[in-house]
N, C-alpha and C. Protein backbone atom coordinates (compact mmCIF):
# COMPACT_ATOMS: atom_id res chain seq x y z
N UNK A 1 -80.38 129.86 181.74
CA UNK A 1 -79.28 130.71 181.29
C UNK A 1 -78.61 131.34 182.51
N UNK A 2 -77.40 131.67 182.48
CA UNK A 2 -76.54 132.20 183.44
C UNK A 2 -75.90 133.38 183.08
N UNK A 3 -75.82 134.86 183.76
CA UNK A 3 -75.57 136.03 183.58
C UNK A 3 -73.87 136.11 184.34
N UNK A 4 -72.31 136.13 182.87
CA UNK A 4 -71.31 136.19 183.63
C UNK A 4 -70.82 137.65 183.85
N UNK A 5 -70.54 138.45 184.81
CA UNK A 5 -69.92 139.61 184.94
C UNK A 5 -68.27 139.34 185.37
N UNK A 6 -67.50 139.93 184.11
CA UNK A 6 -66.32 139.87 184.20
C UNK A 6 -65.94 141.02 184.85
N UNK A 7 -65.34 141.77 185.72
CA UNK A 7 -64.76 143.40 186.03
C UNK A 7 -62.89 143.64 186.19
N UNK A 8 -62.96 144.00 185.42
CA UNK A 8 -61.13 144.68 185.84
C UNK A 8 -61.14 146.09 186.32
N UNK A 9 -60.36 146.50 186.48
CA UNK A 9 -59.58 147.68 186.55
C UNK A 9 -60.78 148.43 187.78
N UNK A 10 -60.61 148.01 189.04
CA UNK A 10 -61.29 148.45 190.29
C UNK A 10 -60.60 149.63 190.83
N UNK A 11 -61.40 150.19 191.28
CA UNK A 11 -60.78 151.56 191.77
C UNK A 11 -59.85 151.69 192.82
N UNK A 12 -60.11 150.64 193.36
CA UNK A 12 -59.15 151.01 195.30
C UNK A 12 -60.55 150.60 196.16
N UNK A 13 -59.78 151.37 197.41
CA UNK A 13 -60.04 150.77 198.83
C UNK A 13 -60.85 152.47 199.32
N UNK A 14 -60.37 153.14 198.20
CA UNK A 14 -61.21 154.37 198.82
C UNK A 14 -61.62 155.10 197.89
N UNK A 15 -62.33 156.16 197.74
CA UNK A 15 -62.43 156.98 196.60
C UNK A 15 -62.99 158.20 197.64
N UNK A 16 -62.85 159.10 196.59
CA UNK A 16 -63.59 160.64 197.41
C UNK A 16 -64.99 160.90 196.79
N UNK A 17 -65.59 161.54 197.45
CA UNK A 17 -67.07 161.81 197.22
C UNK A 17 -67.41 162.43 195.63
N UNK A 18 -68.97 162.53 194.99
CA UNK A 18 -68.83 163.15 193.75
C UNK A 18 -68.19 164.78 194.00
N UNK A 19 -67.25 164.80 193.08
CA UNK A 19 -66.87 165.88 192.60
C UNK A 19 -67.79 167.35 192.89
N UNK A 20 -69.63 167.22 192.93
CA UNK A 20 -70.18 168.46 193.34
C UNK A 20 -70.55 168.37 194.81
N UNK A 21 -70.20 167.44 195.71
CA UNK A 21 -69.90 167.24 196.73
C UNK A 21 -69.01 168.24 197.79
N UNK A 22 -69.65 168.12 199.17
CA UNK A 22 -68.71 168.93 199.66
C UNK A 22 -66.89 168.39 199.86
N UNK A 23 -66.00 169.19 198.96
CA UNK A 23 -64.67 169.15 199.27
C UNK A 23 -63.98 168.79 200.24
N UNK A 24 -64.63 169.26 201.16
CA UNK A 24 -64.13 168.50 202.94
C UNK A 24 -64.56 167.55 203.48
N UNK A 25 -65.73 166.72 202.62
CA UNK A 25 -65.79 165.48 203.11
C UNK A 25 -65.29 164.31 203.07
N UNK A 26 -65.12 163.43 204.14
CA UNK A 26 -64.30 162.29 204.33
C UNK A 26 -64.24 161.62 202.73
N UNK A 27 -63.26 160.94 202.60
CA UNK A 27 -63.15 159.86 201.70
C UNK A 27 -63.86 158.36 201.85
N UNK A 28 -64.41 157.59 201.08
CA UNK A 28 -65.22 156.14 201.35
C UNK A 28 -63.53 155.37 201.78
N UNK A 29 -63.92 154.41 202.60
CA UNK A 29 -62.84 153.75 203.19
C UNK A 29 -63.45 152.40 203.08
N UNK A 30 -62.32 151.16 202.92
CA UNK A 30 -63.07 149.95 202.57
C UNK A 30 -63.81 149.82 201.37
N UNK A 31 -64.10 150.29 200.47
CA UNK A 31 -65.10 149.92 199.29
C UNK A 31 -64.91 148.80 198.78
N UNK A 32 -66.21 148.16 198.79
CA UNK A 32 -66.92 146.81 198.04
C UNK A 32 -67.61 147.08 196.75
N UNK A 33 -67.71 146.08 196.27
CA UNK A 33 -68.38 145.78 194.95
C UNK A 33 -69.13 144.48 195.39
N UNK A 34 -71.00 144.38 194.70
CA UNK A 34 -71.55 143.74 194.76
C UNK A 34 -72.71 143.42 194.22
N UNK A 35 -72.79 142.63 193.70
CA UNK A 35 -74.59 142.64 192.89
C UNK A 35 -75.72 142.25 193.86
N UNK A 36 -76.47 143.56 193.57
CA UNK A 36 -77.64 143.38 194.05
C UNK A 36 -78.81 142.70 194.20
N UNK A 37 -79.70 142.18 194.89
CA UNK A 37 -80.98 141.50 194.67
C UNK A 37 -81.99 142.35 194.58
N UNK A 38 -82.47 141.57 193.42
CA UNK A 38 -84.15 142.32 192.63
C UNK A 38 -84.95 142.69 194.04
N UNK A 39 -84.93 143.98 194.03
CA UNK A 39 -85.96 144.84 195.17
C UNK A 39 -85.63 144.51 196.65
N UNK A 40 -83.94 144.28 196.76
CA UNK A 40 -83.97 143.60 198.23
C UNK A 40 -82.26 144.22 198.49
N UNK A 41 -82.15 145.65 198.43
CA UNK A 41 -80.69 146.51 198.41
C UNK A 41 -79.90 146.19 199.35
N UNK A 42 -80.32 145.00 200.60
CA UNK A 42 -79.33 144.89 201.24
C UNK A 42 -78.70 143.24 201.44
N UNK A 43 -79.67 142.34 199.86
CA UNK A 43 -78.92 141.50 199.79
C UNK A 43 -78.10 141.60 199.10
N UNK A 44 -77.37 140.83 198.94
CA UNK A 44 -75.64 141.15 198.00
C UNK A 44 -74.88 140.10 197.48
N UNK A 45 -74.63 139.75 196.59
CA UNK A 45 -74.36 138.66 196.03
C UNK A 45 -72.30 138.77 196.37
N UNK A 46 -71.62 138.21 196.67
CA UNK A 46 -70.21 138.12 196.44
C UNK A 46 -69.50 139.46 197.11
N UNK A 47 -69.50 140.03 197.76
CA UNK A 47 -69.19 141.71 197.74
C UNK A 47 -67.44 141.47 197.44
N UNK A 48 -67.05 142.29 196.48
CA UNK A 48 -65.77 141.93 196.29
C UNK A 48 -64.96 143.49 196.72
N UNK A 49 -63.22 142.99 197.50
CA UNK A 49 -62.69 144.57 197.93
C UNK A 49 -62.59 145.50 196.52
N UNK A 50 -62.64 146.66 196.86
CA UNK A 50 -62.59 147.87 195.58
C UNK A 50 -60.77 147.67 195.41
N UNK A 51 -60.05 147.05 195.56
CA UNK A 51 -58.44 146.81 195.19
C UNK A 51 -58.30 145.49 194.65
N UNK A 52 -59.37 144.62 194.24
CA UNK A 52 -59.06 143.62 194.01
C UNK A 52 -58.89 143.64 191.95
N UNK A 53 -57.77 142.79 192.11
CA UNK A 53 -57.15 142.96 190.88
C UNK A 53 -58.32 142.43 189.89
N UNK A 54 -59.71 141.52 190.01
CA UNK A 54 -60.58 141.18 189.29
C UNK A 54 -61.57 141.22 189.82
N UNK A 55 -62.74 140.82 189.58
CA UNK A 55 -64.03 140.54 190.02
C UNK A 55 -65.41 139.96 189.32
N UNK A 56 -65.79 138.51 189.15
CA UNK A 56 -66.89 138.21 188.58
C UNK A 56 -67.98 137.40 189.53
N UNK A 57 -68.86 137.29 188.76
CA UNK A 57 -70.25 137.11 189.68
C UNK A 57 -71.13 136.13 188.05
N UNK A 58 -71.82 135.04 189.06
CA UNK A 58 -72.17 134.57 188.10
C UNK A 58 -73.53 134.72 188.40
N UNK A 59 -74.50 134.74 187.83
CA UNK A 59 -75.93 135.06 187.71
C UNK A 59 -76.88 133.65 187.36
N UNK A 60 -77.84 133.14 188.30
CA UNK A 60 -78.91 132.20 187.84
C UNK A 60 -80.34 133.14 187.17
N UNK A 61 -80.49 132.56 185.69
CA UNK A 61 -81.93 133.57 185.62
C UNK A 61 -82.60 132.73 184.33
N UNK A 62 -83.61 133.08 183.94
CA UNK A 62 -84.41 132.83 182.79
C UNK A 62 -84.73 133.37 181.68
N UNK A 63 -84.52 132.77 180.01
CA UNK A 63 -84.33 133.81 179.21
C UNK A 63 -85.62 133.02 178.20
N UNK A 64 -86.77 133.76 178.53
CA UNK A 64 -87.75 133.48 177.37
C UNK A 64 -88.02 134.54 176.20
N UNK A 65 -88.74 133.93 175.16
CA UNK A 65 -89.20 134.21 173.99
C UNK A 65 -90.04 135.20 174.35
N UNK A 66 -90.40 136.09 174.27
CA UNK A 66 -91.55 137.14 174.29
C UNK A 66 -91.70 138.03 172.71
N UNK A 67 -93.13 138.54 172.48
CA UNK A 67 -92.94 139.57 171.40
C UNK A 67 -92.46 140.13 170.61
N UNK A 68 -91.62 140.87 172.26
CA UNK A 68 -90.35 142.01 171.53
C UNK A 68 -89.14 141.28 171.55
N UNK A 69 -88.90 139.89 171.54
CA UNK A 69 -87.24 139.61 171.63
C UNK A 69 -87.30 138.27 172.88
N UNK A 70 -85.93 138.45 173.95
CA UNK A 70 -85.28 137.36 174.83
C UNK A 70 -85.99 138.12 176.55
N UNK A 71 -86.33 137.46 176.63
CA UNK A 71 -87.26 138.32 178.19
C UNK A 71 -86.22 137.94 179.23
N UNK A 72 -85.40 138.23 179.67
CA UNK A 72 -84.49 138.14 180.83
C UNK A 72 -85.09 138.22 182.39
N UNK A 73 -85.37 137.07 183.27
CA UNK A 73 -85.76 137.22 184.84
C UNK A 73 -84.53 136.75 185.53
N UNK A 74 -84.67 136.93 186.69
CA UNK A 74 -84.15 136.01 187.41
C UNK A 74 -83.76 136.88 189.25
N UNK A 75 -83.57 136.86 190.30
CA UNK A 75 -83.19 136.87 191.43
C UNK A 75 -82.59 138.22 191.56
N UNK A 76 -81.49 138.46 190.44
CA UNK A 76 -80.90 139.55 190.73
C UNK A 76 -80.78 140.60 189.30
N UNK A 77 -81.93 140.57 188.37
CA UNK A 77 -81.90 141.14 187.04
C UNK A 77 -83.40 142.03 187.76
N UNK A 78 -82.84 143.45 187.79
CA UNK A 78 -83.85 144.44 188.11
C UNK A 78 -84.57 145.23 186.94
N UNK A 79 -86.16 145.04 187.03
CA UNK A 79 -87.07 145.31 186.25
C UNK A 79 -87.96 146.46 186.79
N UNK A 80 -87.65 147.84 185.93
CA UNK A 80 -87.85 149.24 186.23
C UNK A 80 -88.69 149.71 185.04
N UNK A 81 -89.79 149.78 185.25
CA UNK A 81 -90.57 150.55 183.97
C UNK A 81 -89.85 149.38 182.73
N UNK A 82 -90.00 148.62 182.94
CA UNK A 82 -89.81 147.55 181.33
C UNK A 82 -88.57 147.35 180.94
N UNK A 83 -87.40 147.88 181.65
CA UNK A 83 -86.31 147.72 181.71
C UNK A 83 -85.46 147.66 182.72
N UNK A 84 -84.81 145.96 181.73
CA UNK A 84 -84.08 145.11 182.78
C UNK A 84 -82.37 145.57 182.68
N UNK A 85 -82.34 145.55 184.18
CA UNK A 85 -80.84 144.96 184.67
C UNK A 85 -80.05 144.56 185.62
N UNK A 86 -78.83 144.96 185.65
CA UNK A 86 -78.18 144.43 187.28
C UNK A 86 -77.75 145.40 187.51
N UNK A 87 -78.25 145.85 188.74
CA UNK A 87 -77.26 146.27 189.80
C UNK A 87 -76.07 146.13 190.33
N UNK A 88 -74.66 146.89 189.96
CA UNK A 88 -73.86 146.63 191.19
C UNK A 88 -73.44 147.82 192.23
N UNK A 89 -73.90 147.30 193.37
CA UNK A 89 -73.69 148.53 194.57
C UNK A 89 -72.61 148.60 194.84
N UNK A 90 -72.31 149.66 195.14
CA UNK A 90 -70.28 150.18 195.67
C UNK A 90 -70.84 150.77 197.12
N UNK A 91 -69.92 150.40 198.16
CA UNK A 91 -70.45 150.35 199.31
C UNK A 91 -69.23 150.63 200.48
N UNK A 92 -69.56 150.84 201.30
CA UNK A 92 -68.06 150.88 202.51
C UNK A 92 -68.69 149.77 203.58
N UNK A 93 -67.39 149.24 204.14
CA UNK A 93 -67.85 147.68 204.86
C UNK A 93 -67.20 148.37 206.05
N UNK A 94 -67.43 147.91 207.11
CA UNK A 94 -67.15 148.64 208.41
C UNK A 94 -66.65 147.59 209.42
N UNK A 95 -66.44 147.62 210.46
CA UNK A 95 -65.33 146.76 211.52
C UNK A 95 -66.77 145.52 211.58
N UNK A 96 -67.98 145.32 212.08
CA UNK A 96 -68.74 144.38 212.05
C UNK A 96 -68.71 143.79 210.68
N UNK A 97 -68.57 144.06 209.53
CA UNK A 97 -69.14 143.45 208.29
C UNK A 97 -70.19 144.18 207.31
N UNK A 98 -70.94 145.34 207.88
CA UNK A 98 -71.81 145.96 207.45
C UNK A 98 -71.80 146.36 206.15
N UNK A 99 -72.40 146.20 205.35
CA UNK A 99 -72.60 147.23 203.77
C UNK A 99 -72.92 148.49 203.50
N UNK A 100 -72.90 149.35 203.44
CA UNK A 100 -73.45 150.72 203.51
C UNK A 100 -73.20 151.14 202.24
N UNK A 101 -74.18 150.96 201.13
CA UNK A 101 -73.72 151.73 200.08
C UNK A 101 -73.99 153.27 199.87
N UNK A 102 -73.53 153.64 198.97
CA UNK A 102 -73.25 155.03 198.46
C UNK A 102 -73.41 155.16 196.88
N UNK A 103 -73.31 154.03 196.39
CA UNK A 103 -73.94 154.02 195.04
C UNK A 103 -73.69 153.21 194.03
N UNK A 104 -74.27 153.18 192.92
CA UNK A 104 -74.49 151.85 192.09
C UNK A 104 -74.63 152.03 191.20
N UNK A 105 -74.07 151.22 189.73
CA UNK A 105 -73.62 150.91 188.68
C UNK A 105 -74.98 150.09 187.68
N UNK A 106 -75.76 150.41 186.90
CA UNK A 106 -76.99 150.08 186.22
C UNK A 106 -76.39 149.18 184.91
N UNK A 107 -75.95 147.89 185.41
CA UNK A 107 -75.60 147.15 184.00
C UNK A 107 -77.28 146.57 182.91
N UNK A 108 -77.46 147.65 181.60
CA UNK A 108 -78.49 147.50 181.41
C UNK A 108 -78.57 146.53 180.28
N UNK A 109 -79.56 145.66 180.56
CA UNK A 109 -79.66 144.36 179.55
C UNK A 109 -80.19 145.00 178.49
N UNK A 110 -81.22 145.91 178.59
CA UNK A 110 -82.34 146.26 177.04
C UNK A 110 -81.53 146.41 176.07
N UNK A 111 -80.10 146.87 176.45
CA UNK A 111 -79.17 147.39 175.02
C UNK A 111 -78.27 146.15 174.47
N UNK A 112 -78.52 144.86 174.63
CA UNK A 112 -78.06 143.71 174.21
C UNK A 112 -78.45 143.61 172.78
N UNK A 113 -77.44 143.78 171.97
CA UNK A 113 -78.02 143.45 170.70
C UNK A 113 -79.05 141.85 170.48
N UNK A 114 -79.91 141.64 169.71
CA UNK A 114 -80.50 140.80 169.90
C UNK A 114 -79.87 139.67 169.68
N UNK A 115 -79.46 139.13 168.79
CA UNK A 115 -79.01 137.93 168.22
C UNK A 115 -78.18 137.70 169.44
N UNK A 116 -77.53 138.47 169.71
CA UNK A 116 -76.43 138.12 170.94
C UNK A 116 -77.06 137.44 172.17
N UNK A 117 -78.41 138.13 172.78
CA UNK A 117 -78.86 137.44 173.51
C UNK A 117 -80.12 136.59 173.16
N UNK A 118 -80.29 136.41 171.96
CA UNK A 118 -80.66 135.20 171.70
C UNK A 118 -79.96 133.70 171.57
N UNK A 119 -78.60 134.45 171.33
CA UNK A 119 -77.78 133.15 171.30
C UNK A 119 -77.20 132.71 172.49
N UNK A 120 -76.82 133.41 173.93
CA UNK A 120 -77.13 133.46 175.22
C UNK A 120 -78.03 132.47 175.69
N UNK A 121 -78.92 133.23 175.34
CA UNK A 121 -80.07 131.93 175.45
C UNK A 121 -80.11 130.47 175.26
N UNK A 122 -79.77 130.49 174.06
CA UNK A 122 -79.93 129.03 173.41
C UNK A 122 -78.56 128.02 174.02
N UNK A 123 -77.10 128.78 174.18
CA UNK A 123 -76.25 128.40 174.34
C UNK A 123 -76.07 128.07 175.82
N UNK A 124 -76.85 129.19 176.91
CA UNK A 124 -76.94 129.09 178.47
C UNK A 124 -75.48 130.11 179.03
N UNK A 125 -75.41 130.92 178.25
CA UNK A 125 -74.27 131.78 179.07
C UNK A 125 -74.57 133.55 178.10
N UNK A 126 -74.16 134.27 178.90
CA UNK A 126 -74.28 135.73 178.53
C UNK A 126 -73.39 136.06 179.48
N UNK A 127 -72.37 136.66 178.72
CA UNK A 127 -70.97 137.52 179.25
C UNK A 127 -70.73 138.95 179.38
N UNK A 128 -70.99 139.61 180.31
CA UNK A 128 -70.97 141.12 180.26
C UNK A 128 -69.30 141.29 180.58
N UNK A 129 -68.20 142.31 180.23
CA UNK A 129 -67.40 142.67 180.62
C UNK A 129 -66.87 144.19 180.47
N UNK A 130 -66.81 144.59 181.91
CA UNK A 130 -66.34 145.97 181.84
C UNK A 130 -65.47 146.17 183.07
N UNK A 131 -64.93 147.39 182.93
CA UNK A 131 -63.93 148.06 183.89
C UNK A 131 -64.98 148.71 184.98
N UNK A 132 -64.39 148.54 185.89
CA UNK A 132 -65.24 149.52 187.30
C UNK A 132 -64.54 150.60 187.41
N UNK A 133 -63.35 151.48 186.75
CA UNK A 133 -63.19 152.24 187.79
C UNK A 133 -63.72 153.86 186.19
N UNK A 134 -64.07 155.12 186.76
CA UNK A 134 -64.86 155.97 185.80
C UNK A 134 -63.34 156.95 185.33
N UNK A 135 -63.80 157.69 184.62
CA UNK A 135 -62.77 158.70 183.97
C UNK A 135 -61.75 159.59 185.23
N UNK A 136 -62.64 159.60 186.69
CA UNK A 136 -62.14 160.46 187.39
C UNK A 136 -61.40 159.78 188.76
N UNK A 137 -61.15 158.10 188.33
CA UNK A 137 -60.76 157.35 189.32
C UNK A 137 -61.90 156.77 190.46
N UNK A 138 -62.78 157.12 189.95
CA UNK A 138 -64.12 156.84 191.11
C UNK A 138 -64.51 155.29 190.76
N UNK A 139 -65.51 154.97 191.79
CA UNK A 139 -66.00 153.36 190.86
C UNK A 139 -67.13 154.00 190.19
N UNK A 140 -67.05 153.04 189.11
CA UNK A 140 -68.45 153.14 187.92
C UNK A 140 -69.51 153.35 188.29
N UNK A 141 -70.52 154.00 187.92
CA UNK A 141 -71.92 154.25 188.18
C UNK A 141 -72.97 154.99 187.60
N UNK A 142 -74.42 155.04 187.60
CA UNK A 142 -74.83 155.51 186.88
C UNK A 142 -75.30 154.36 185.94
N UNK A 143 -75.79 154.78 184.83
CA UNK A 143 -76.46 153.59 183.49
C UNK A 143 -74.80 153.64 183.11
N UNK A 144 -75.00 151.94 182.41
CA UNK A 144 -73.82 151.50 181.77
C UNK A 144 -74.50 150.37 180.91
N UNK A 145 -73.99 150.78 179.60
CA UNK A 145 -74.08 150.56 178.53
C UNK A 145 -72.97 150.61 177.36
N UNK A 146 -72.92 149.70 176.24
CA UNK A 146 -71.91 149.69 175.25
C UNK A 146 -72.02 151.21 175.07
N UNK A 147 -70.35 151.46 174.69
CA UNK A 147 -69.15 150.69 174.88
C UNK A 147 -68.67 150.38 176.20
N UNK A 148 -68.99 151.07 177.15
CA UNK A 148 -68.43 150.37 178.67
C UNK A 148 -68.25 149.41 179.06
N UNK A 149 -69.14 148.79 178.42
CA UNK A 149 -69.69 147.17 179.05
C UNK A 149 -69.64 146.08 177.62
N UNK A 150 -69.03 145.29 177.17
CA UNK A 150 -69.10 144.21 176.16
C UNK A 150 -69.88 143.20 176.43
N UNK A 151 -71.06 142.65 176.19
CA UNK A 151 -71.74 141.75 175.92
C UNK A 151 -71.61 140.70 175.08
N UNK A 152 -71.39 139.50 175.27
CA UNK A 152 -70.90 138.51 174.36
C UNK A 152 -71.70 137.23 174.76
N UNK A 153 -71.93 136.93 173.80
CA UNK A 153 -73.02 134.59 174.20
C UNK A 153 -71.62 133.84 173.97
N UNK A 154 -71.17 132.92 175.08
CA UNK A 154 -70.52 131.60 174.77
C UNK A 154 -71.20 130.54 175.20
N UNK A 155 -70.56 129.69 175.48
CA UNK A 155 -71.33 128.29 175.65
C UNK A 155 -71.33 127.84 176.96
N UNK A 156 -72.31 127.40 177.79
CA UNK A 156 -72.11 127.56 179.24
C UNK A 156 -71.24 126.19 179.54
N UNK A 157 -70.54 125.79 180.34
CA UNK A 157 -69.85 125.05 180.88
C UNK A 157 -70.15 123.47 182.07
């Protein structure tokens, strides 16, 4: 099975710090978007600019039968106390290439209705789609979960 992340509506090239943050500090310059690797924060799958009019990432992983439901593994699906998901880090890129994040977006699988990712499964595709940028113009972050995020099974290609 293959994990698709669709993203619109990106924030920019900069954003300012959280809001309880100090006021006088610099703004992020350069911001990326990127999915993370399971327990490995400075690999990065695709890093895409924070102005780019779209952004998807396609995911290799494994979706077995277990107990409770569709058991989701794979490379870049992070497993925390029994719950899975993806990471995407928001980051500032610097004159070498460097990543430096500042923070990250918890796309969480456990809240997949079932049938949906059972049919994912069977079919070989699972479609997440959401907006990156938050209520206050910042990029997304934090747990994200429906409604933010739409989850849908089509047929893999």
């Amino acid at each position: 099975m293959r994990i698709r992340i669709d993203a619109v509506d990106l924030p920019g090239r900069t954003c300012r710090p959280p809001a309880a943050a100090d006021t006088d500090a610099p703004a992020y310059g350069n911001v990326h978007v990127a999915v993370q690797r399971r327990d490995r924060p400075a690999e990065l799958l695709e890093p895409q600019p924070g102005d780019a009019a779209s952004a998807t990432w396609t995911l290799q992983c494994t979706a077995d039968s277990s107990p409770t439901g569709t058991d989701v593994k794979g490379p870049y699906v992070q497993d925390r106390l029994g719950r899975r998901f993806v990471y995407l880090s928001w980051g500032t890129v610097d004159d070498a290439g460097v990543f430096t994040m500042f923070r990250r977006a918890k796309l969480m699988l456990d809240v997949i209705p079932a049938d949906v990712l059972a049919a994912a499964a069977r079919d070989g595709l699972l479609v997440g789609r959401l907006g990156l940028t938050d209520p206050l113009g910042n990029p997304l972050c934090a747990r994200v979960e429906p409604p933010q995020i739409t989850w849908t099974a089509e047929p893999a290609r």
